[in-house]
C-alpha atoms as a PDB file:
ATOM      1  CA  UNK A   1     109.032 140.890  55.170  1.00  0.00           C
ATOM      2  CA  UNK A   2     106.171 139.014  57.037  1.00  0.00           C
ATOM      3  CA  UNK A   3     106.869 136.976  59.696  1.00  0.00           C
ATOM      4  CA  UNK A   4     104.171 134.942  61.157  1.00  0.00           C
ATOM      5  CA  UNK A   5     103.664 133.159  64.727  1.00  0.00           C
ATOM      6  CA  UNK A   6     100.460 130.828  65.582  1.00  0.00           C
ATOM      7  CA  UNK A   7      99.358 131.720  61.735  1.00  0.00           C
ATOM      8  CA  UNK A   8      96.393 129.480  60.335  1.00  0.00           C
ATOM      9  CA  UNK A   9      96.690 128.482  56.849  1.00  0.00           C
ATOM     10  CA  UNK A  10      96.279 131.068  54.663  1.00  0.00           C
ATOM     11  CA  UNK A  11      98.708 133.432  52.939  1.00  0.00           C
ATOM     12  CA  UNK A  12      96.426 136.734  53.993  1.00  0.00           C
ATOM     13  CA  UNK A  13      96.048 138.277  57.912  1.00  0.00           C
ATOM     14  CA  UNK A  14      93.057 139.122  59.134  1.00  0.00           C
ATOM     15  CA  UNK A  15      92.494 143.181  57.791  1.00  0.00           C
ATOM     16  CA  UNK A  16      92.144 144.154  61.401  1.00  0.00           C
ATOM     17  CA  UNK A  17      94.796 144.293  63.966  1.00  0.00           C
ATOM     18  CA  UNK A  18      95.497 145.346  67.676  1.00  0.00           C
ATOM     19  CA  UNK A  19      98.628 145.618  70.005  1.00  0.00           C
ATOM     20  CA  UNK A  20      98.583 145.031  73.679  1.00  0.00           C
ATOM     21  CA  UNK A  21     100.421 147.956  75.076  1.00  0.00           C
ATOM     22  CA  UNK A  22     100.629 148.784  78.838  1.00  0.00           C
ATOM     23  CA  UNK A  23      99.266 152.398  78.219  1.00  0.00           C
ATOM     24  CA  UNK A  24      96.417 151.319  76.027  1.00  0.00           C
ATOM     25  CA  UNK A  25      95.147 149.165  72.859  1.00  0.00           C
ATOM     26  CA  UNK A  26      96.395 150.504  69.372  1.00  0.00           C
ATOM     27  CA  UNK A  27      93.618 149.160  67.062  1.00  0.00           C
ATOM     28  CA  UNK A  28      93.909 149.648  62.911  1.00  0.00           C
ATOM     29  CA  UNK A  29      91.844 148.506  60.200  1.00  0.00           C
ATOM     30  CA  UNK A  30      92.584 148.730  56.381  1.00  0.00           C
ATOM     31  CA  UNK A  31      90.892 150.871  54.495  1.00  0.00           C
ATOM     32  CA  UNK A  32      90.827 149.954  50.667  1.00  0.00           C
ATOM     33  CA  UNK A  33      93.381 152.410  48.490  1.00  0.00           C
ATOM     34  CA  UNK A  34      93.941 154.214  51.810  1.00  0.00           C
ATOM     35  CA  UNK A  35      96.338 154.024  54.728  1.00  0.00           C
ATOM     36  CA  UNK A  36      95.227 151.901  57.992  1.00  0.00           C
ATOM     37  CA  UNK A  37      92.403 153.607  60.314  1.00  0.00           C
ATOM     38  CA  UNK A  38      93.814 153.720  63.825  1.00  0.00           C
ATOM     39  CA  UNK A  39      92.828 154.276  67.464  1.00  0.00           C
ATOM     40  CA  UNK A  40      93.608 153.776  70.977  1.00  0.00           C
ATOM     41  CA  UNK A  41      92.377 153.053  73.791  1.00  0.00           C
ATOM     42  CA  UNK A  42      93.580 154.272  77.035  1.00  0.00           C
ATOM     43  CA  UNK A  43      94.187 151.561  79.868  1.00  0.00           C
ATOM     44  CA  UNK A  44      94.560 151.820  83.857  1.00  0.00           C
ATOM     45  CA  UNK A  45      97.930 151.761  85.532  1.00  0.00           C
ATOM     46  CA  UNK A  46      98.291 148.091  86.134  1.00  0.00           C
ATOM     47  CA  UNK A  47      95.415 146.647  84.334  1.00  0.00           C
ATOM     48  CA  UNK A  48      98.390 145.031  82.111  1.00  0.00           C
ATOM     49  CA  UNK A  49     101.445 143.509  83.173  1.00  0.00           C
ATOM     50  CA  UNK A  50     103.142 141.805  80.307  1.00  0.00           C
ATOM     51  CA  UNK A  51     105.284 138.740  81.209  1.00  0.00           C
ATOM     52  CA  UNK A  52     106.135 134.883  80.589  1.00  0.00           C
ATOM     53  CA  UNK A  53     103.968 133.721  83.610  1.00  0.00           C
ATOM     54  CA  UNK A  54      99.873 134.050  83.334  1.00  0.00           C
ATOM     55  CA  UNK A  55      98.098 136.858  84.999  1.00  0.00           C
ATOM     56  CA  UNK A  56      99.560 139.286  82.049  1.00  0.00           C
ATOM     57  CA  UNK A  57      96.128 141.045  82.010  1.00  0.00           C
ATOM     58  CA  UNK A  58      95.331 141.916  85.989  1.00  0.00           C
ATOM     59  CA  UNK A  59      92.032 143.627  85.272  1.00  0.00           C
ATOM     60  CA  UNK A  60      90.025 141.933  82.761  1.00  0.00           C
ATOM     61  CA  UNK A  61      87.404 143.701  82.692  1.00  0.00           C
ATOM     62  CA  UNK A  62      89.705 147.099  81.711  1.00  0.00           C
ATOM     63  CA  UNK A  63      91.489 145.091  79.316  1.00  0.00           C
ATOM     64  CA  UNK A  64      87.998 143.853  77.412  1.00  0.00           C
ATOM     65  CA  UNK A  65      86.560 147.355  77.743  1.00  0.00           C
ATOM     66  CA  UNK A  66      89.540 149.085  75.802  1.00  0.00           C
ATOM     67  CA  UNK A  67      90.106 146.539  72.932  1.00  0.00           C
ATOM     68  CA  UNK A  68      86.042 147.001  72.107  1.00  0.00           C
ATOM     69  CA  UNK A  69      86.442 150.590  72.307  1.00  0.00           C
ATOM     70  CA  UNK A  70      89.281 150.740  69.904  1.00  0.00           C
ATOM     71  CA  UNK A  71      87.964 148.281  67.569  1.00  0.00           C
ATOM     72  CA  UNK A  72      84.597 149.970  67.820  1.00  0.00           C
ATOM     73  CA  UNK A  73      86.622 153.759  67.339  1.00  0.00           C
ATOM     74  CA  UNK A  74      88.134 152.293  63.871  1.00  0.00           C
ATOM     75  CA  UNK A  75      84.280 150.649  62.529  1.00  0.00           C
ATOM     76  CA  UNK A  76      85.588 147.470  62.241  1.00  0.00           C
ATOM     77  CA  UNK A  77      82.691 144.670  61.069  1.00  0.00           C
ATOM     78  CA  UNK A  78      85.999 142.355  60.993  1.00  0.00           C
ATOM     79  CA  UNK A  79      85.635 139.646  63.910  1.00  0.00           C
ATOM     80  CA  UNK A  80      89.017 137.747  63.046  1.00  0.00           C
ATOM     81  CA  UNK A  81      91.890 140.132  64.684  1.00  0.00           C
ATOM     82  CA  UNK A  82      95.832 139.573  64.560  1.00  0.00           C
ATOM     83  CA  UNK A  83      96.746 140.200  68.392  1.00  0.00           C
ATOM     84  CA  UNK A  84     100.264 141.962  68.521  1.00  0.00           C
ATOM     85  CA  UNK A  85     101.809 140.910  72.157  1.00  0.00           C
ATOM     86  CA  UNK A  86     104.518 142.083  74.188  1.00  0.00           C
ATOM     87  CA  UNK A  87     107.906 140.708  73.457  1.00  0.00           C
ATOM     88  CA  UNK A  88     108.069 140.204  77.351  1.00  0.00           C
ATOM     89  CA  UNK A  89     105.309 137.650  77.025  1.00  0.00           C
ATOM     90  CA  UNK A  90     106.980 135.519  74.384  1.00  0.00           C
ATOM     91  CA  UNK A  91     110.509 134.311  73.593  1.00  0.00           C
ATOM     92  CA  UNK A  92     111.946 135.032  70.090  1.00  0.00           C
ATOM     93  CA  UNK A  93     115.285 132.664  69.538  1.00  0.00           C
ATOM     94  CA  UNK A  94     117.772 132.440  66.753  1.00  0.00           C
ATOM     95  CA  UNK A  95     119.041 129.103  66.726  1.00  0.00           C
ATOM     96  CA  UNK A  96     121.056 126.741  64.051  1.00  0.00           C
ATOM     97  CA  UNK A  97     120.509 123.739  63.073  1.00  0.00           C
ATOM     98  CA  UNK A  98     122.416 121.007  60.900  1.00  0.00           C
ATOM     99  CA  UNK A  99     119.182 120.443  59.150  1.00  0.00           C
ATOM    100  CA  UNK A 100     115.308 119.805  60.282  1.00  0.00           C
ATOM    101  CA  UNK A 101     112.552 117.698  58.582  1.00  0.00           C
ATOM    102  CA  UNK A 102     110.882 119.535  55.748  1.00  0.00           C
ATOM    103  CA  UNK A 103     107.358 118.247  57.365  1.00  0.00           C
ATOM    104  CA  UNK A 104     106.513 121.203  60.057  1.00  0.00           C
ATOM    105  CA  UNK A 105     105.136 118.126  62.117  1.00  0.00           C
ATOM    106  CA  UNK A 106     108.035 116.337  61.583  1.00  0.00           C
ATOM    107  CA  UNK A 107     110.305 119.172  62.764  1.00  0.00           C
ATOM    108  CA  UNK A 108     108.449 120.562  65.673  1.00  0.00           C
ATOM    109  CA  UNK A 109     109.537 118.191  67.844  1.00  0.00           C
ATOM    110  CA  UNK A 110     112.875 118.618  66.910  1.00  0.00           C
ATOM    111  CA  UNK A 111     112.550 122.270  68.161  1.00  0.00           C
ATOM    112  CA  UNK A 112     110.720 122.079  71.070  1.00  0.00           C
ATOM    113  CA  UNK A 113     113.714 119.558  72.201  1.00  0.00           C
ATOM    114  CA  UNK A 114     116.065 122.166  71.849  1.00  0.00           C
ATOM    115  CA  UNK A 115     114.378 124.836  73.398  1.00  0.00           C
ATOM    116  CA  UNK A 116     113.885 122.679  76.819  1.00  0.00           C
ATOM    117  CA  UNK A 117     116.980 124.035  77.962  1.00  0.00           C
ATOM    118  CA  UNK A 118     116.581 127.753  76.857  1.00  0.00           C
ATOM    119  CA  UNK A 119     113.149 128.818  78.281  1.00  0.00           C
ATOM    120  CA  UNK A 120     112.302 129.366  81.567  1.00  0.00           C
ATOM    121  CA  UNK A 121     108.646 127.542  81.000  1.00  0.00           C
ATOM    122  CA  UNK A 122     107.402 124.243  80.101  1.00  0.00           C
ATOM    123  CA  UNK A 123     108.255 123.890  76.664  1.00  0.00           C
ATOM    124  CA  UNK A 124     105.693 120.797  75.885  1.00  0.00           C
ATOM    125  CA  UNK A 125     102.837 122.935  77.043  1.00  0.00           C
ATOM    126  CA  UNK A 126     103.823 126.097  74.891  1.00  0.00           C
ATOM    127  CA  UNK A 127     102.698 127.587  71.596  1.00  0.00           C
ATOM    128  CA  UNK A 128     106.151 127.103  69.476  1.00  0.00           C
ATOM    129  CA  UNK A 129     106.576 128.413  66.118  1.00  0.00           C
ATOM    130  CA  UNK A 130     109.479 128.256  63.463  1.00  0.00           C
ATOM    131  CA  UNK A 131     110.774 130.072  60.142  1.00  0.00           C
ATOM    132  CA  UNK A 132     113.816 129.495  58.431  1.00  0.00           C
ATOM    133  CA  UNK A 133     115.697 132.817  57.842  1.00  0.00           C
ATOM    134  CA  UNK A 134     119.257 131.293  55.789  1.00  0.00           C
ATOM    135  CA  UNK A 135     120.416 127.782  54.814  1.00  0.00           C
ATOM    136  CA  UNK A 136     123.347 127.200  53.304  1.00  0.00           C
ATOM    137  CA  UNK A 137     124.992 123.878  53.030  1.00  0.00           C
ATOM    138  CA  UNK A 138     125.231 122.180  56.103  1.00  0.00           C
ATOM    139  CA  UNK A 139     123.925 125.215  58.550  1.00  0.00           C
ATOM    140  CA  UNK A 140     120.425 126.555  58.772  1.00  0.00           C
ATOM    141  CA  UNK A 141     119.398 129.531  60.989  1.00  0.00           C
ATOM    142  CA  UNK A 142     115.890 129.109  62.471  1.00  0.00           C
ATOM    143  CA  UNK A 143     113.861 132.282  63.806  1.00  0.00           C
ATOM    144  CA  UNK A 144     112.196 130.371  66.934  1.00  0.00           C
ATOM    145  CA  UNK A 145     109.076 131.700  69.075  1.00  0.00           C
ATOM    146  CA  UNK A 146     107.564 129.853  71.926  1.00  0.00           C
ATOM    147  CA  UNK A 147     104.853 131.376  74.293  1.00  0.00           C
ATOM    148  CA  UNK A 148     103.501 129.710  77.521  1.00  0.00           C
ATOM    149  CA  UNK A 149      99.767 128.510  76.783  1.00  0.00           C
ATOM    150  CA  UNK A 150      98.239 129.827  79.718  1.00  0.00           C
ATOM    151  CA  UNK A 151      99.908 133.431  78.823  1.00  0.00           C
ATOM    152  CA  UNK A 152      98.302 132.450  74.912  1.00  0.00           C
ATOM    153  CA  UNK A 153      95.276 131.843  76.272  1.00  0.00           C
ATOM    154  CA  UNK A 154      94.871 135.117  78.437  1.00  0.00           C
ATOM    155  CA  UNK A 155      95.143 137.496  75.300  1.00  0.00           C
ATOM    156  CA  UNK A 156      92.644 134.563  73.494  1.00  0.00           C
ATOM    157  CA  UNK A 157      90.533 134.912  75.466  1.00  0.00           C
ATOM    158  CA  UNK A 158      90.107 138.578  76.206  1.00  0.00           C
ATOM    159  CA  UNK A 159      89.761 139.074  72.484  1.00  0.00           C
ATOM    160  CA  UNK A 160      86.864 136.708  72.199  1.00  0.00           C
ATOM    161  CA  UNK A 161      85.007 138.423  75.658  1.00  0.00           C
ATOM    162  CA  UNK A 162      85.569 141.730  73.418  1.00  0.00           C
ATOM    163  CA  UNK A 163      83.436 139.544  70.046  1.00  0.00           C
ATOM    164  CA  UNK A 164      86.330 139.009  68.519  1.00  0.00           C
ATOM    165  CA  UNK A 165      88.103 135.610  66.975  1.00  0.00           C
ATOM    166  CA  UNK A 166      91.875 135.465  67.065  1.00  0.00           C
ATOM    167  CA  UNK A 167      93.260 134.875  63.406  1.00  0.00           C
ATOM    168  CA  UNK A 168      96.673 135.162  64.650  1.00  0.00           C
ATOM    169  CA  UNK A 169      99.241 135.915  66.739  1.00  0.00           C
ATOM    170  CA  UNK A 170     102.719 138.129  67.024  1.00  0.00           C
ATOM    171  CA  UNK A 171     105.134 139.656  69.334  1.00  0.00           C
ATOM    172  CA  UNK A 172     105.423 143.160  69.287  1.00  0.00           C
ATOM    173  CA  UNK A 173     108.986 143.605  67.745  1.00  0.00           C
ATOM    174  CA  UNK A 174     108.234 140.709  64.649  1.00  0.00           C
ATOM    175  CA  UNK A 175     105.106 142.841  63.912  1.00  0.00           C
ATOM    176  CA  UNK A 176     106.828 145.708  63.884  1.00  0.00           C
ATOM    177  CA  UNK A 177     109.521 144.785  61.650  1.00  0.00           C
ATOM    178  CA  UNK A 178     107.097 144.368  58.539  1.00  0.00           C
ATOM    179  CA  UNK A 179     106.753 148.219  59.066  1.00  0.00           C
ATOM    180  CA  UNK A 180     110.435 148.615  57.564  1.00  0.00           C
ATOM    181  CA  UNK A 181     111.074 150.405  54.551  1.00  0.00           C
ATOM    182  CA  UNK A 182     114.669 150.016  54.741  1.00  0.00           C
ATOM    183  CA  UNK A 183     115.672 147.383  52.157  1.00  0.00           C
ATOM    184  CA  UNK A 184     118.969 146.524  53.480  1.00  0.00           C
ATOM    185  CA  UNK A 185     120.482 146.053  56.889  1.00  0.00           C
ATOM    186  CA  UNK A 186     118.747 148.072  59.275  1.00  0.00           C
ATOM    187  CA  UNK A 187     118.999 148.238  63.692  1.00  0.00           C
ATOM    188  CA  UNK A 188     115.631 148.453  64.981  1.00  0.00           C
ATOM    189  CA  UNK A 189     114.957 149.157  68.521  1.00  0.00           C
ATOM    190  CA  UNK A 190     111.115 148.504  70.275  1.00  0.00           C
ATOM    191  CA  UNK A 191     109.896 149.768  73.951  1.00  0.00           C
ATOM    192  CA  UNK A 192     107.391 148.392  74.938  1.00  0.00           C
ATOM    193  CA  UNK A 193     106.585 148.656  78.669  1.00  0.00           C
ATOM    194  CA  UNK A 194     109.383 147.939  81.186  1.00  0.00           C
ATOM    195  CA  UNK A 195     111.005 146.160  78.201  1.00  0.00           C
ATOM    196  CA  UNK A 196     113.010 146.940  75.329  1.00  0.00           C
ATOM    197  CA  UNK A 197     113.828 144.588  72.290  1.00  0.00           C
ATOM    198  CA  UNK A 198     117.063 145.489  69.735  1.00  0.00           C
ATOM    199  CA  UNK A 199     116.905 143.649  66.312  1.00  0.00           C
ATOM    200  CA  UNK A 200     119.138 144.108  63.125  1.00  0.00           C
ATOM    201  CA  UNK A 201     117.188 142.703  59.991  1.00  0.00           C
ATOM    202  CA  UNK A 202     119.226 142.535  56.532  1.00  0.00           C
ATOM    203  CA  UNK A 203     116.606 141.829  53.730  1.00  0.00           C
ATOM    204  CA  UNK A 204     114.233 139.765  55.138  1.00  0.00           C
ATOM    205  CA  UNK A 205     116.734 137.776  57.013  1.00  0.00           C
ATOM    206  CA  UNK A 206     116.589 138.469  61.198  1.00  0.00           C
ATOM    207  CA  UNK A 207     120.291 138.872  62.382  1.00  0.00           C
ATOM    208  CA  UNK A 208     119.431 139.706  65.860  1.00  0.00           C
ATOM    209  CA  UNK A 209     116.671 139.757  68.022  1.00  0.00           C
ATOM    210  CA  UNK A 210     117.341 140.771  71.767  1.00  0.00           C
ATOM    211  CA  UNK A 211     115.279 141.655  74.720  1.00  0.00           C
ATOM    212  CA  UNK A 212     115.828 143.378  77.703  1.00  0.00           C
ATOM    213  CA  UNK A 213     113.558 144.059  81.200  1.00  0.00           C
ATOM    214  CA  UNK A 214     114.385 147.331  82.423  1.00  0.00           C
ATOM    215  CA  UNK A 215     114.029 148.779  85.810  1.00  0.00           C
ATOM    216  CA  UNK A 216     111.204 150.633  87.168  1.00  0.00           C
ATOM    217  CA  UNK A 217     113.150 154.125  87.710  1.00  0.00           C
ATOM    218  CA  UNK A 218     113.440 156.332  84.812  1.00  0.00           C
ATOM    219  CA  UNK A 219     117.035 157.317  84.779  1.00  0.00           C
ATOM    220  CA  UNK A 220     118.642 153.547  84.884  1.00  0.00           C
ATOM    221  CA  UNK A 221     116.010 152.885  82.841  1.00  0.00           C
ATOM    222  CA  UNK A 222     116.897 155.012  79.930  1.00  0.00           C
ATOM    223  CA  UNK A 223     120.783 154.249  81.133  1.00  0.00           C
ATOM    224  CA  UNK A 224     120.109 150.115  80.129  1.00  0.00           C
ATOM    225  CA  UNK A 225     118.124 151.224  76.885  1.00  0.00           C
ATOM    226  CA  UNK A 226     121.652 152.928  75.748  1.00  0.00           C
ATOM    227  CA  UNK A 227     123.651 149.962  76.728  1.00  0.00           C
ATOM    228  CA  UNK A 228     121.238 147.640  75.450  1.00  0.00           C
ATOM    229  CA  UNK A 229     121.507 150.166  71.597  1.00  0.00           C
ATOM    230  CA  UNK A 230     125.164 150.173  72.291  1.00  0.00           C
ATOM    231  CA  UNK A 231     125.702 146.309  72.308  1.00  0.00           C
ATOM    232  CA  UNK A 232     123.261 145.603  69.125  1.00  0.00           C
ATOM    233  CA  UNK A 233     125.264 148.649  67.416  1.00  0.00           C
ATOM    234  CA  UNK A 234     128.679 146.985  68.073  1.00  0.00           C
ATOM    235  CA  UNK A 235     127.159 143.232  66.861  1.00  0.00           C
ATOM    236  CA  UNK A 236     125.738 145.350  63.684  1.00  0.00           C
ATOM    237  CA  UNK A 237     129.451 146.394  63.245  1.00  0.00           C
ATOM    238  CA  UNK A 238     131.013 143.417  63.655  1.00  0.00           C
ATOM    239  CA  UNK A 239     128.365 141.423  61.417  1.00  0.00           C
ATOM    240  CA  UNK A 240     128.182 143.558  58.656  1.00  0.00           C
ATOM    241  CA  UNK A 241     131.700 145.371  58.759  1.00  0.00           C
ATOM    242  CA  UNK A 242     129.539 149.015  58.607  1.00  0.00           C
ATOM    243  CA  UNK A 243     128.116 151.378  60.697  1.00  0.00           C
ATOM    244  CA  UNK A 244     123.845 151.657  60.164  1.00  0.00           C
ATOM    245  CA  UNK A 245     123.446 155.631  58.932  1.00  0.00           C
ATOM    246  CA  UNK A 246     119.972 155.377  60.855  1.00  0.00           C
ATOM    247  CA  UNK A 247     118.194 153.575  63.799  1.00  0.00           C
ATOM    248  CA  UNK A 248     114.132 152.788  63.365  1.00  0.00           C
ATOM    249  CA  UNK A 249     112.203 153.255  66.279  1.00  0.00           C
ATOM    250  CA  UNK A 250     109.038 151.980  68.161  1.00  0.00           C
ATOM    251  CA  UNK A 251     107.717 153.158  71.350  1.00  0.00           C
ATOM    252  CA  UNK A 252     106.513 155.939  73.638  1.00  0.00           C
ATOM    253  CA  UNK A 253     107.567 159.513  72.278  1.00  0.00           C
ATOM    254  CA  UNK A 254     108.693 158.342  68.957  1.00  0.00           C
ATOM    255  CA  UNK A 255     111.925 158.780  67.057  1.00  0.00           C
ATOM    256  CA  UNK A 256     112.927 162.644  69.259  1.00  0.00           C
ATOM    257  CA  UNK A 257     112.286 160.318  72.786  1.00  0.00           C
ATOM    258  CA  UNK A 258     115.088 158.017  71.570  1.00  0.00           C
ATOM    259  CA  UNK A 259     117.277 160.254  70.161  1.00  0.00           C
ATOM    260  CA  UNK A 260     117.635 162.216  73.483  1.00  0.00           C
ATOM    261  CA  UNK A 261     118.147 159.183  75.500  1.00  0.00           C
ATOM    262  CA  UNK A 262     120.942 158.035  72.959  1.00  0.00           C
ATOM    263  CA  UNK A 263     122.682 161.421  71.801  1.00  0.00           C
ATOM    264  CA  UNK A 264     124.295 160.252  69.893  1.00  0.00           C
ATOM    265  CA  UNK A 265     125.683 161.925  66.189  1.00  0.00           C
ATOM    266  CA  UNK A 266     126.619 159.446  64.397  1.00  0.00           C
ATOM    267  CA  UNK A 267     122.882 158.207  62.986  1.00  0.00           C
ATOM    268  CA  UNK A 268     119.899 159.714  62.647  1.00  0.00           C
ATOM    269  CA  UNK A 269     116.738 158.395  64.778  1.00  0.00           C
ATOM    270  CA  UNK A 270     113.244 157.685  62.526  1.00  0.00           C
ATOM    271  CA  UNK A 271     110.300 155.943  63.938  1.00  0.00           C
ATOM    272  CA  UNK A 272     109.655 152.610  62.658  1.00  0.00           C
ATOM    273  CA  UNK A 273     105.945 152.941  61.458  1.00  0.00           C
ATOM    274  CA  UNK A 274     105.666 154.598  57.992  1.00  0.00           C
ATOM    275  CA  UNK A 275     105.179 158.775  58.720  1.00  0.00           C
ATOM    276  CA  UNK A 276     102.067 158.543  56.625  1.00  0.00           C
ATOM    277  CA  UNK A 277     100.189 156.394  59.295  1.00  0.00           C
ATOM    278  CA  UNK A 278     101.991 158.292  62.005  1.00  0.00           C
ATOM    279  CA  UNK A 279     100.933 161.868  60.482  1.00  0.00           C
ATOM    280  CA  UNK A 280      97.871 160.894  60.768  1.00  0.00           C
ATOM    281  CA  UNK A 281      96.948 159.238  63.754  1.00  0.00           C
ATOM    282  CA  UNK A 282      96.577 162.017  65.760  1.00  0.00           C
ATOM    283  CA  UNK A 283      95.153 160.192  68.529  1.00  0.00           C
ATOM    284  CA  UNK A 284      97.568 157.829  69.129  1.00  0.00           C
ATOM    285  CA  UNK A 285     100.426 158.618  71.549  1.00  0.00           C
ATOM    286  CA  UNK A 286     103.702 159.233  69.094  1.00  0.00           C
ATOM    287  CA  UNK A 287     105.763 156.088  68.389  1.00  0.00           C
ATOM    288  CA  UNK A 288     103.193 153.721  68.932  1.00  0.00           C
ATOM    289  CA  UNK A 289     102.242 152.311  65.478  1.00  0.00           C
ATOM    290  CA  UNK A 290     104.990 150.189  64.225  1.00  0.00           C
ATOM    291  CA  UNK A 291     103.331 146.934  65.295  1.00  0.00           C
ATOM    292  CA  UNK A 292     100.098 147.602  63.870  1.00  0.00           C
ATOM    293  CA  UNK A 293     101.290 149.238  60.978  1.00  0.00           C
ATOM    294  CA  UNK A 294     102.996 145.949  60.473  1.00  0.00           C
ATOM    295  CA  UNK A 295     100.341 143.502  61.210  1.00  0.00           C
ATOM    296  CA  UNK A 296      98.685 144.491  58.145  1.00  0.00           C
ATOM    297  CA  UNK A 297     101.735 144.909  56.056  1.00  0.00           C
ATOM    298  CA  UNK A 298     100.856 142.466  53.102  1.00  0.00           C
END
């Protein structure tokens, strides 16, 4: 599964990837024959703010600091990067369509006119991107992602004060989900932040992709994150007439953080990122991986 957002053309990402986490910078390389080399790099309470409006990254100079660091702690001579975002600074849509141009230019507009209505930012002055995920007769589904430019711009530019070129672009939980193993329906759920996003992939088709803000205290925060698992578990019932036997996870603490918040017996908890990359990054705060590990999923 590889979805892509902002991607040049070419069928290959660049070999060097980092995510924008509040904490820190994740950075990982591949190494030929081997898994990914990782690091992080620690940030400053509020040197990051991930959202829709600009001003994401409050203290520049933090920010540009800890990407170099962590691109520097994984030897990287790579200059083109994928940049994994926050889903908080970009919206991911599932919308259908009778049918769309087969030219992308053609069907852009198209698009953007629907989404006028369903973001809250100026849709003509936004990044927009498209994938079909199923079409069938009359009815296509279309995986949607717009980001404000000025928010774009921010992370563009903060790679390129750091000496690197930005080869492309993805939200957190889309990056993440080329981490999967599972080949058929799966839930994942990705914290990221004062944010969490549920999706339910079947194949390489995206069934569901919601995101939540959640509140600054810790107990009505981890109270929303089980409502927010609860509602994606009941849609993955109702859509696929089962009940998933396991839930992949991404964020702070790993798989055992999520399973206490949720305890719940009925499916087992695994972190998202494969457990060979998350064995051995052993400097990289558990359950922090997935998007990486997915950004240079081939």
């Amino acid at each position: 599964m590889a979805f892509s957002f902002l991607m040049p053309n070419t069928h290959r990402r660049p070999p060097l990837a980092c995510e924008f986490l509040p904490d820190g910078i994740v950075a990982a390389r591949m190494a030929e024959g081997e898994q990914p080399v990782t690091a992080f790099a620690s940030l400053p309470e509020g040197a990051f703010v991930p959202s829709l409006r600009a001003a994401n990254i409050a203290d520049r100079a933090a920010v540009v600091a800890a990407l170099k660091r962590a691109v520097e702690a994984v030897e990287s001579r790579e200059r083109h990067i994928t940049l994994v975002v926050p889903d908080a600074a970009a919206r991911v849509l599932l919308l259908d369509f009778d049918t769309l141009p087969a030219k992308p230019a053609e069907a852009l507009p198209v698009v953007r006119f629907r989404l006028r209505k369903l973001v809250p930012f100026e849709i003509d002055d936004a990044a927009v991107s498209y994938q079909i995920m199923r079409q069938s007769g009359e009815e296509m589904r279309v995986l949607v992602t717009a980001m404000p430019h000025a928010v774009l711009t921010e992370y563009e530019e903060v790679a390129r004060v750091a000496g690197l070129e930005p080869g492309a672009v993805l939200p957190s939980t889309l990056a993440s989900l080329a981490a999967l193993s599972q080949q058929g329906a799966a839930l994942v759920v990705n914290r990221n932040g004062h944010s969490v996003t549920t999706a339910i992939t079947r194949g390489e088709e995206l069934l569901l992709h919601r995101s939540l803000d959640l509140p600054a205290d810790e107990a009505q925060c981890e109270s929303d994150m089980w409502q927010a698992v609860a509602v994606s578990l009941a849609y993955f019932e109702d859509t696929l007439s089962s009940t998933p036997q396991e839930v992949f996870y991404a964020g702070p603490g790993g798989a055992a953080e999520l399973a206490r918040i949720l305890e719940h017996e009925q499916f087992r908890v695994r972190d998202l990122a494969p457990a060979a990359i998350v064995d051995k990054a052993t400097n990289i705060p558990r359950g922090l991986m997935a998007g990486v590990a997915g950004a240079l999923a081939s």
